[in-house]
Protein backbone atom coordinates (compact mmCIF):
# COMPACT_ATOMS: atom_id res chain seq x y z
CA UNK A 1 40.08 -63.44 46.06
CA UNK A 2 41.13 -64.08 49.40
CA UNK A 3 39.86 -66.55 51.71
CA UNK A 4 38.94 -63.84 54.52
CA UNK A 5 35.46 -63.92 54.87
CA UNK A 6 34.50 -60.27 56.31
CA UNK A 7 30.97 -61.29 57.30
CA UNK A 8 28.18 -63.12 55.49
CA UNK A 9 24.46 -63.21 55.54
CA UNK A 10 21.38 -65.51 54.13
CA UNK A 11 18.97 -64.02 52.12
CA UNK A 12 15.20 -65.62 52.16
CA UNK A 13 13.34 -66.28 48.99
CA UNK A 14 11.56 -62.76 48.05
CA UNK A 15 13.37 -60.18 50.42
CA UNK A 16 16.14 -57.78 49.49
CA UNK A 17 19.28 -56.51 51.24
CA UNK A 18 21.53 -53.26 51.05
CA UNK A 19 25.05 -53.14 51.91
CA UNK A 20 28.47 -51.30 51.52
CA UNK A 21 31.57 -52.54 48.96
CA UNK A 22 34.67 -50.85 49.58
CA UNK A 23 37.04 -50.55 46.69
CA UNK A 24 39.22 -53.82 46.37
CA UNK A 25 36.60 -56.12 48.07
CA UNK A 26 34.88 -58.59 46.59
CA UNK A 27 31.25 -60.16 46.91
CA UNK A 28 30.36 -63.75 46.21
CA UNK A 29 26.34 -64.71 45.54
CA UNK A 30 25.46 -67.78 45.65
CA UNK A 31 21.87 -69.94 45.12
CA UNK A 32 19.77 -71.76 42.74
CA UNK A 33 17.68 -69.26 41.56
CA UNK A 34 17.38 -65.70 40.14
CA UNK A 35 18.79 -62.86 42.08
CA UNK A 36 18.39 -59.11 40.93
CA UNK A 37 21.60 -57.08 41.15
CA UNK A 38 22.52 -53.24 41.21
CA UNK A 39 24.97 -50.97 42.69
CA UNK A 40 25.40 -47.36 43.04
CA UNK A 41 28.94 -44.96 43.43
CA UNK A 42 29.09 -44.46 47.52
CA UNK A 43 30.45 -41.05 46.82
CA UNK A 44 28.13 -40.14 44.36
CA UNK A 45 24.73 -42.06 44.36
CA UNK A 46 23.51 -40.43 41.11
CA UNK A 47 25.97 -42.82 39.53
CA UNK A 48 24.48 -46.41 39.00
CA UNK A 49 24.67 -49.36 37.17
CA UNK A 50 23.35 -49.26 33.37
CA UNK A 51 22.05 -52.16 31.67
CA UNK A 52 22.74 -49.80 28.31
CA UNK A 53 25.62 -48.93 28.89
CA UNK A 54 27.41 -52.36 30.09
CA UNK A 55 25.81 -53.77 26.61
CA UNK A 56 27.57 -51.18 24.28
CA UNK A 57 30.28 -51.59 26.16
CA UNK A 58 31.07 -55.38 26.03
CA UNK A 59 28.96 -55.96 23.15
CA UNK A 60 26.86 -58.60 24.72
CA UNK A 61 23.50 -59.29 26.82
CA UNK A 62 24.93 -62.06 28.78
CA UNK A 63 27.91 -61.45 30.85
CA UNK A 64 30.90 -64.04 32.93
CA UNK A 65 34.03 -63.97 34.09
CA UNK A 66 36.04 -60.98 32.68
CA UNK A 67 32.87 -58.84 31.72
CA UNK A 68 32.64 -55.83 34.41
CA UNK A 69 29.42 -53.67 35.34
CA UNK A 70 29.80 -50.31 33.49
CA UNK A 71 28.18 -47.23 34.86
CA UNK A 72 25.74 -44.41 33.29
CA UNK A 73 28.79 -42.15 33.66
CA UNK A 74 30.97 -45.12 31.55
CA UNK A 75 32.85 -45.82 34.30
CA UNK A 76 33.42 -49.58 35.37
CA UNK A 77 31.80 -50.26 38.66
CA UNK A 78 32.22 -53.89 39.23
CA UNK A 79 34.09 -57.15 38.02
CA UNK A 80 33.08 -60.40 37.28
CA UNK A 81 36.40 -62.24 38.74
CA UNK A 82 34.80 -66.15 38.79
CA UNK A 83 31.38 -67.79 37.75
CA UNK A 84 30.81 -71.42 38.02
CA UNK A 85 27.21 -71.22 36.92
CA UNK A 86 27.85 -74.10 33.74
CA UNK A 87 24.43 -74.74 32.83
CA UNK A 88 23.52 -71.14 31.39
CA UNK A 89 24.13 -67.66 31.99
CA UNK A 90 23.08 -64.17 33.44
CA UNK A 91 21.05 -62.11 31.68
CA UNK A 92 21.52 -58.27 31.08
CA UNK A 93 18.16 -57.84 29.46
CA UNK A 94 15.72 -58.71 31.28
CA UNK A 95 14.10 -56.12 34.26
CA UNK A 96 12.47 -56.62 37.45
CA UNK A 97 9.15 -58.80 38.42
CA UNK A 98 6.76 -56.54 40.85
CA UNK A 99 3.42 -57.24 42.13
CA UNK A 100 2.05 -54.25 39.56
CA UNK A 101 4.09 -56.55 36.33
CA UNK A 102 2.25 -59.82 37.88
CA UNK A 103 -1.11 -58.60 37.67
CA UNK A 104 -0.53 -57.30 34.38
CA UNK A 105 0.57 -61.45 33.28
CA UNK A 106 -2.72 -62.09 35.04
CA UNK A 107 -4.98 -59.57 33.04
CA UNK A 108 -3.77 -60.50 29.79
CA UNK A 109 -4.34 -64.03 30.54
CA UNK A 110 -0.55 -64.94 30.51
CA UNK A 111 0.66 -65.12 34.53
CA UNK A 112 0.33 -69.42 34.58
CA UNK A 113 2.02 -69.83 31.28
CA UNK A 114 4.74 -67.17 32.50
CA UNK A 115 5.73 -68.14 35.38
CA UNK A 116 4.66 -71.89 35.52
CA UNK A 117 2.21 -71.93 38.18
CA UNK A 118 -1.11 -71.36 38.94
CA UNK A 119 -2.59 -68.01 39.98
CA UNK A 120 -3.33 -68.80 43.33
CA UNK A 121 0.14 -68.56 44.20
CA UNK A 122 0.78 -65.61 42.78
CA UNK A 123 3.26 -63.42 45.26
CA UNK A 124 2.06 -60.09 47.09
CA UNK A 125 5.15 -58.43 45.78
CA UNK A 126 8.19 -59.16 43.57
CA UNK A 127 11.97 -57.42 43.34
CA UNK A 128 10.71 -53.91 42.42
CA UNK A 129 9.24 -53.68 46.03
CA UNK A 130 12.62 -55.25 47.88
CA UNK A 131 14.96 -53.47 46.11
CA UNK A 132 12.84 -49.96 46.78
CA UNK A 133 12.44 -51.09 50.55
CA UNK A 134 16.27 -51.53 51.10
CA UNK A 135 17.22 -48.05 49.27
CA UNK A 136 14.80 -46.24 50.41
CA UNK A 137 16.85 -45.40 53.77
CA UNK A 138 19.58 -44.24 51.82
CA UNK A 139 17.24 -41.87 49.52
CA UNK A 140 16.96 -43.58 46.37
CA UNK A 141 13.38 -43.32 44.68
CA UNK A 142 12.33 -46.17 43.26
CA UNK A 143 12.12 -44.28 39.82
CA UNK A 144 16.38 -43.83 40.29
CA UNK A 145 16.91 -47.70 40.90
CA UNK A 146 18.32 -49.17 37.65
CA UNK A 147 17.45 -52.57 36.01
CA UNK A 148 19.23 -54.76 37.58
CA UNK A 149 21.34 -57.18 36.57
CA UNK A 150 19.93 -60.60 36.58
CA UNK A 151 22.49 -63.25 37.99
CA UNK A 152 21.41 -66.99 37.28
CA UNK A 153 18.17 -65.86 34.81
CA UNK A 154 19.22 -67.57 31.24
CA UNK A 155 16.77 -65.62 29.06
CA UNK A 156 16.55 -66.70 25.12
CA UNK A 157 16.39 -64.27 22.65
CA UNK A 158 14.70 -64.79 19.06
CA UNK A 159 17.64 -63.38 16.81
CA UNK A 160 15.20 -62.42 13.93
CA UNK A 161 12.50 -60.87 16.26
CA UNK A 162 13.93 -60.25 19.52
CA UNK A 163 11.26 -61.61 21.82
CA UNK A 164 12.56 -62.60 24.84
CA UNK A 165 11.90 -65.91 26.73
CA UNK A 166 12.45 -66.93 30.04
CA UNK A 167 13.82 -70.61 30.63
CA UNK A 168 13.71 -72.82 33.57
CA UNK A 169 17.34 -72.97 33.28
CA UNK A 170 19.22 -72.73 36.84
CA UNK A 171 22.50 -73.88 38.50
CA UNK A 172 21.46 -77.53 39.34
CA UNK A 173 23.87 -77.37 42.34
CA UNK A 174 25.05 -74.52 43.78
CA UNK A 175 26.77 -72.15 42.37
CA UNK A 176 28.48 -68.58 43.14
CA UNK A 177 29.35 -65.18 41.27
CA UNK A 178 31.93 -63.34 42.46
CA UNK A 179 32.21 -59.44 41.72
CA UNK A 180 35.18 -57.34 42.73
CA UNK A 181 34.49 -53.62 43.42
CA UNK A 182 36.28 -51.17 41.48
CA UNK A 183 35.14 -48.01 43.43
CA UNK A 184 33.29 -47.96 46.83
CA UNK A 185 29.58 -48.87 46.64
CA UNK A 186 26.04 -49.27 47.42
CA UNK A 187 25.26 -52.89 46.33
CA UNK A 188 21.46 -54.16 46.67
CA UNK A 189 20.08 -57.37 46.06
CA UNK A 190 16.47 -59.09 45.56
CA UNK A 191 15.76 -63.00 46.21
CA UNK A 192 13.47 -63.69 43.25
CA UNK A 193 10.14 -64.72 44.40
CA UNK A 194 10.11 -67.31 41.65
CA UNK A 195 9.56 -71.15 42.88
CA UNK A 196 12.18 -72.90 41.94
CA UNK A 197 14.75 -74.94 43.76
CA UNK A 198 16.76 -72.54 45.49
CA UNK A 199 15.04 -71.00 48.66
CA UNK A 200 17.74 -68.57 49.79
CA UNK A 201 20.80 -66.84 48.99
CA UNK A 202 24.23 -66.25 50.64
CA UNK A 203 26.07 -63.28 50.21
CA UNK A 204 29.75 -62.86 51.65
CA UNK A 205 32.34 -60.32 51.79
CA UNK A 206 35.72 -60.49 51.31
CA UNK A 207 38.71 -58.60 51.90
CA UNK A 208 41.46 -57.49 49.41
């Protein structure tokens, strides 16, 4: 990747953004905390990132440099090119919080032990509801957005059972992700609304 930075912008803790990829370009995320990931084909937004798919794929639920984002068509969307999260990894399991999922937690009792704090704080909306905001304009329902991908969440998965548990696991410093696009896109990303240490994200472009 090329040190030309095309532009770059800051992302606040529990807002989402929309953007263009052209093929050849790369993105770089970077923050402390969880960030929810997906990307459509430009020319063809009835293509998108598939959890599903990207698992058979590569074979695994946790994906780094080398692994690529595979499409519901089986076509490779994105790259993984470098990663210097160290301390865990990013899940390709796990879906999206939304204010409907939190007051679920909080009906069955299980929102504090979830997401380790008290109920009070609980946010008025979650990834589901910036992701939808930011592709709405370009027509995409929210029943068409995929799960996303789910850079810096280290999940742990029971191997006998497969329940799935979230950790407190995040880059202690900060750390990036850089994807390279394989086809012109429609990238979107959410700012968890989690408290954790990381406020914000940055998001930069670069050119071929």
């Amino acid at each position: 990747m090329t040190d030309v930075v095309l532009w770059e912008r800051q992302l606040s803790r529990n807002t989402g953004f929309a953007f263009d990829l052209n093929k050849g370009q790369s993105v770089r995320i970077t923050s402390q905390t969880i960030i929810d990931f997906v990307c459509f084909n430009r020319k063809n937004l009835r293509e998108r990132f598939d959890q599903a798919r990207t698992k058979a794929n590569q074979r695994k639920v946790f994906l780094t440099t080398g692994d690529s984002l595979v499409s519901k068509l089986n076509n490779t969307m994105m790259t993984i090119v470098d990663d210097t999260f160290k301390e865990g990894h990013h899940d390709l399991q796990e879906g999206m919080c939304s204010r409907k999922r939190h007051e679920l937690a909080a009906k069955g009792g299980v929102w504090e032990a979830t997401y380790g704090r008290p109920l009070s704080e609980m946010p008025t909306h979650g990834c589901t509801e910036n992701l939808s905001g930011v592709l709405a304009p370009y027509g995409i329902a929210l029943e068409d957005i995929p799960s996303p991908f789910n850079i810096f969440q280290c999940m742990r998965i029971d191997p006998d059972t497969g329940i799935m548990y979230d950790t407190m696991i995040r880059p202690k410093e900060e750390a990036h992700i850089d994807f390279r696009a394989e086809m012109d896109l429609l990238v979107a990303a959410s700012a968890c609304p989690e408290s954790g240490r990381g406020q914000a994200i940055r998001v930069e472009i670069y050119d071929e």
